[in-house]
N, C-alpha and C. Protein backbone atom coordinates (compact mmCIF):
# COMPACT_ATOMS: atom_id res chain seq x y z
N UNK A 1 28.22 2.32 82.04
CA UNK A 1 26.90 2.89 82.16
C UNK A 1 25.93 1.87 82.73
N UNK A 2 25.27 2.50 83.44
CA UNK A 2 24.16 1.56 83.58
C UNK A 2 23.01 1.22 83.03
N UNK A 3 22.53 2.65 82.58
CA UNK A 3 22.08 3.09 81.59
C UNK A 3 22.42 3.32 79.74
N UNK A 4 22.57 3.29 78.66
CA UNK A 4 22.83 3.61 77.76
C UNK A 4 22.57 5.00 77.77
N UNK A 5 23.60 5.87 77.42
CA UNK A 5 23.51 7.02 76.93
C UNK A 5 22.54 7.09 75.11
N UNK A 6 21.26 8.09 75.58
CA UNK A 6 20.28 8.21 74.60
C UNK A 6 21.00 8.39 73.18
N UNK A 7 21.00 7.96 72.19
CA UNK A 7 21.35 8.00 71.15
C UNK A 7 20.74 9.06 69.74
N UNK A 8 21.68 10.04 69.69
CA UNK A 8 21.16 11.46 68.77
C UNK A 8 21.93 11.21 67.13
N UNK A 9 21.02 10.21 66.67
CA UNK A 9 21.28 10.06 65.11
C UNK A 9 21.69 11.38 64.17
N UNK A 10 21.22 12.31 64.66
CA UNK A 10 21.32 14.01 64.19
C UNK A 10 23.07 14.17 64.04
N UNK A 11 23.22 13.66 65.18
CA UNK A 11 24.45 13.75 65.46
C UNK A 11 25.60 13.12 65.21
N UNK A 12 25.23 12.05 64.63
CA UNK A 12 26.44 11.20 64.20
C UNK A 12 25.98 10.99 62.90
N UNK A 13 25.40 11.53 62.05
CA UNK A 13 25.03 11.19 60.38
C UNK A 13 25.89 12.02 60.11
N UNK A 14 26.34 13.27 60.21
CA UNK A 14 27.76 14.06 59.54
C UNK A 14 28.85 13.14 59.25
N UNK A 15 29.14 12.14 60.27
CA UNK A 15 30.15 11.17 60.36
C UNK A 15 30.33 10.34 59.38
N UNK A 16 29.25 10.14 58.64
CA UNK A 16 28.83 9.43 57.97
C UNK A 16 29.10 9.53 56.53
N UNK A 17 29.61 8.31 55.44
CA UNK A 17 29.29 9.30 54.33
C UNK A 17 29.21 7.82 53.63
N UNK A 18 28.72 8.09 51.76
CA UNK A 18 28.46 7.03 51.37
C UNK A 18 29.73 6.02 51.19
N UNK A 19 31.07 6.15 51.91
CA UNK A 19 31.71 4.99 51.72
C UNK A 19 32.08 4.49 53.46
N UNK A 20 31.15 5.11 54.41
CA UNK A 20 31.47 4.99 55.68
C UNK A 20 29.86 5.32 56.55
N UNK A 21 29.41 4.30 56.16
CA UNK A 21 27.95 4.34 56.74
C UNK A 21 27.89 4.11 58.32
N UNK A 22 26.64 4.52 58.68
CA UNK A 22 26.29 4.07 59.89
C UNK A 22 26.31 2.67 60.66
N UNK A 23 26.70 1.75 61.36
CA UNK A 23 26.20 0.54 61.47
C UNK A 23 25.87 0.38 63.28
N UNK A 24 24.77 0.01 63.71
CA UNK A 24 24.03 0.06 64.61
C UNK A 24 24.64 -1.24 65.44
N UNK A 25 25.19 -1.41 66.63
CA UNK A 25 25.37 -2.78 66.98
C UNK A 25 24.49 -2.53 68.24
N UNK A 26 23.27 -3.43 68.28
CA UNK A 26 22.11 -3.28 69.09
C UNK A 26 22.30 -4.52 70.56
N UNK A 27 21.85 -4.43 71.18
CA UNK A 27 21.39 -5.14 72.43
C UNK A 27 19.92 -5.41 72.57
N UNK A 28 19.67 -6.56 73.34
CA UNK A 28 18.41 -7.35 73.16
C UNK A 28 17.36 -6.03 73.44
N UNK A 29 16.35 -6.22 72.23
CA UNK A 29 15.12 -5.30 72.03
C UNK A 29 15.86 -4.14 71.65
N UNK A 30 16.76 -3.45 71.28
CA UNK A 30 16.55 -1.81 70.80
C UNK A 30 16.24 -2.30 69.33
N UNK A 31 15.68 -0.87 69.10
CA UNK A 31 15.40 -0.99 67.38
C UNK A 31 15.29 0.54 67.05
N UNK A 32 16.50 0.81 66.35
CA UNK A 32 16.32 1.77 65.52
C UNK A 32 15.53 2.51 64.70
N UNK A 33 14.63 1.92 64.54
CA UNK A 33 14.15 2.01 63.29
C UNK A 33 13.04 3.16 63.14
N UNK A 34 12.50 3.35 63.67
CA UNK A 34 11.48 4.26 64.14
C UNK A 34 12.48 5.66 64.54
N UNK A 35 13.25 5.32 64.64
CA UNK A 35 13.92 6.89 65.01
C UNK A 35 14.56 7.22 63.53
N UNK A 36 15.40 6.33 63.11
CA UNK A 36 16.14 6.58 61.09
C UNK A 36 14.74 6.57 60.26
N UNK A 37 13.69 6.37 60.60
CA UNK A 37 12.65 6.41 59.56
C UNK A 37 11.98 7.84 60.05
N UNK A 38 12.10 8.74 61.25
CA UNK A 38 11.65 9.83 61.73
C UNK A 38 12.68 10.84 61.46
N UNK A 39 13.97 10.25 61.03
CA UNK A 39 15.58 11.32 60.57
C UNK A 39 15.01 11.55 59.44
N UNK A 40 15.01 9.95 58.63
CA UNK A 40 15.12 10.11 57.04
C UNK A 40 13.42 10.95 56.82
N UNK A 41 12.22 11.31 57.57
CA UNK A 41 11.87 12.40 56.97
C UNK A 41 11.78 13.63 57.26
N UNK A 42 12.72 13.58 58.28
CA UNK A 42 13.13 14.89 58.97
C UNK A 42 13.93 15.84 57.41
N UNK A 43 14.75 15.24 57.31
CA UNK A 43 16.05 15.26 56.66
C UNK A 43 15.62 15.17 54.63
N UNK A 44 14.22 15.00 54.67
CA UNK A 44 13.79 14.58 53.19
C UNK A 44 14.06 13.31 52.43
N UNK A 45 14.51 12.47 53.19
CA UNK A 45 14.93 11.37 52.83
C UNK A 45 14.21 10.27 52.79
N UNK A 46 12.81 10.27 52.93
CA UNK A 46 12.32 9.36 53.55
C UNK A 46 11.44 8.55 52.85
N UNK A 47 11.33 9.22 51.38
CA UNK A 47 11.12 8.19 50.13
C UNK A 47 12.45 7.30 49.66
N UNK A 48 13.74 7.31 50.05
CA UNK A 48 14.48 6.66 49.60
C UNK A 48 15.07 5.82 50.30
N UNK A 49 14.32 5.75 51.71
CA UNK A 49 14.85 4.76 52.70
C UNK A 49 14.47 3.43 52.55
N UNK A 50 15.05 2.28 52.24
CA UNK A 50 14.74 0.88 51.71
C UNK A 50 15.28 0.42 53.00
N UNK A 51 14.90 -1.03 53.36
CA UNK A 51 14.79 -2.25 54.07
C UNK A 51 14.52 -2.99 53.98
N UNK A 52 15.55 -4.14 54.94
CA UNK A 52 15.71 -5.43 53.95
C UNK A 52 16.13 -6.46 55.90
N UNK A 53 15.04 -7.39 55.89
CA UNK A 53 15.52 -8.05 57.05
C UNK A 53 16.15 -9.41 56.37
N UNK A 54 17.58 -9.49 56.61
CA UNK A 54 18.53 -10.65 56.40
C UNK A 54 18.34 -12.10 56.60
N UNK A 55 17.80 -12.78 55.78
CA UNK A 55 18.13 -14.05 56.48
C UNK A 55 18.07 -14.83 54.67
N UNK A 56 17.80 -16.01 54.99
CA UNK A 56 17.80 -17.15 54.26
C UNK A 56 17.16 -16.40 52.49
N UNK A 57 17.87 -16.51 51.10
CA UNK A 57 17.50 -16.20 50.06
C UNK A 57 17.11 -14.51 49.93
N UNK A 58 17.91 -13.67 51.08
CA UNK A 58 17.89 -12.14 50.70
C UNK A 58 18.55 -11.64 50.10
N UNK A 59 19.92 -12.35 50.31
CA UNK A 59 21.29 -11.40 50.10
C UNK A 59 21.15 -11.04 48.50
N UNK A 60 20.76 -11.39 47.15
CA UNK A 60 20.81 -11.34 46.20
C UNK A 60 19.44 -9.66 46.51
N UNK A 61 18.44 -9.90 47.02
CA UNK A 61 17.90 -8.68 47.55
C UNK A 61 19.03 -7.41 47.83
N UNK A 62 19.36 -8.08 49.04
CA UNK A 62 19.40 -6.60 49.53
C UNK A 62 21.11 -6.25 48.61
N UNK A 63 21.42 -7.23 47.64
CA UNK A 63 22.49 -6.74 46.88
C UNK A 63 22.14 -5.84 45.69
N UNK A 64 20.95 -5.96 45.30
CA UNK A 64 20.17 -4.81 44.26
C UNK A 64 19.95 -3.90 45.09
N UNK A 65 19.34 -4.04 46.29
CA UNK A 65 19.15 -2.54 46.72
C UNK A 65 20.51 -1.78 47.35
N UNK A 66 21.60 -2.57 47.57
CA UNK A 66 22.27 -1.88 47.69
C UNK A 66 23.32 -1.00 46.82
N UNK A 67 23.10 -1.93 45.36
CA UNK A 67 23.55 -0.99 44.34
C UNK A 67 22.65 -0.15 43.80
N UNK A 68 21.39 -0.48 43.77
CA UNK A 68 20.50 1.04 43.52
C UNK A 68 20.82 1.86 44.25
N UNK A 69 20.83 1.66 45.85
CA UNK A 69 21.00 2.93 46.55
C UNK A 69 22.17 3.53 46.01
N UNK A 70 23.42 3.25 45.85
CA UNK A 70 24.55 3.45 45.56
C UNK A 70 24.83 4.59 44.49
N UNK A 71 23.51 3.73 43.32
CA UNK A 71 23.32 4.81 42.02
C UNK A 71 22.86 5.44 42.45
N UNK A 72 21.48 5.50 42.97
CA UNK A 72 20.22 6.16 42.91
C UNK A 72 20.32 7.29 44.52
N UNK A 73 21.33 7.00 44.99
CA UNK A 73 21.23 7.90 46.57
C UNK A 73 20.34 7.30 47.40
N UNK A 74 20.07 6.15 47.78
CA UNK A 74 19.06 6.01 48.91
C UNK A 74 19.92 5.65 50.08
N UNK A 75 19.12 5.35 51.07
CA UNK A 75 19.59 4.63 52.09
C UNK A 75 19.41 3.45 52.01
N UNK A 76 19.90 2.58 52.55
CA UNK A 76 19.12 0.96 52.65
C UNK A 76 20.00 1.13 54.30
N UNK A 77 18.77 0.02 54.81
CA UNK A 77 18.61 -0.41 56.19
C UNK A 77 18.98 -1.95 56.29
N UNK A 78 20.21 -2.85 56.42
CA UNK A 78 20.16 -3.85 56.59
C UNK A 78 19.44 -4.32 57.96
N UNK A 79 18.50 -5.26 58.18
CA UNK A 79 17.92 -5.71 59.60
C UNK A 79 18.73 -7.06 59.92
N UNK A 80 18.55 -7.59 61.06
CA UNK A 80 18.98 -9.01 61.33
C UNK A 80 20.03 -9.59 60.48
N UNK A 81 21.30 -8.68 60.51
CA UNK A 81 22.51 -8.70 59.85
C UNK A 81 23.17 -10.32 60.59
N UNK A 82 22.73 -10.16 61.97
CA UNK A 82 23.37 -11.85 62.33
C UNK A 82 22.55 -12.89 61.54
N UNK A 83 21.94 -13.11 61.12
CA UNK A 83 21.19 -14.31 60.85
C UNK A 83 21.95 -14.53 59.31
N UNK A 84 22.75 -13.70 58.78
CA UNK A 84 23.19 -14.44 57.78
C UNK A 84 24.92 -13.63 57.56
N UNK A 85 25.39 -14.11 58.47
CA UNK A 85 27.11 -13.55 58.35
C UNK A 85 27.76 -14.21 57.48
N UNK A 86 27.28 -14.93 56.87
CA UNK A 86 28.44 -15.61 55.50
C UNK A 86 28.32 -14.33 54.33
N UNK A 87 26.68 -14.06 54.61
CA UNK A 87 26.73 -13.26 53.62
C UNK A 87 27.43 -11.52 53.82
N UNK A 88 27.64 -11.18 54.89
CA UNK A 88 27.83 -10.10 55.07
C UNK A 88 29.49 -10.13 55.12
């Protein structure tokens, strides 16, 4: 492509389930985020959408939110997943 084919989140969240999540592998400047924060209140979800940008003293973070979500049904959004791959 030369182009990226436009990306329809609608469309690939069926795919999805809580032991087989979404994971975004981005190229310089896209950002999701504004489009999963326009799903999750499309979709009613959009009080339970959490985020968490990765780096230095998070991972204990985004490890509570990811077992709340787990209990509790949310989403969590890992950001800047490279900046800390030991932990991931």
């Amino acid at each position: 492509f030369i182009e990226p084919p436009p990306f329809d989140l609608a469309l690939a969240y069926p795919d999805s389930s809580p032991t087989l999540p979404l994971i975004f592998v981005l190229s310089s400047g896209a950002d999701p985020v504004k489009v999963l924060r326009e799903y999750a209140r499309d979709v009613g979800m959009a009080d339970k959408l959490e985020s968490i940008s990765l780096g230095q003293g998070q991972g204990p973070k985004a490890e509570k939110m990811i077992k709340e979500g787990k209990e509790q049904g949310k989403w969590v959004l890992l950001m800047n997943c490279h900046l800390f791959q030991s932990w991931m």
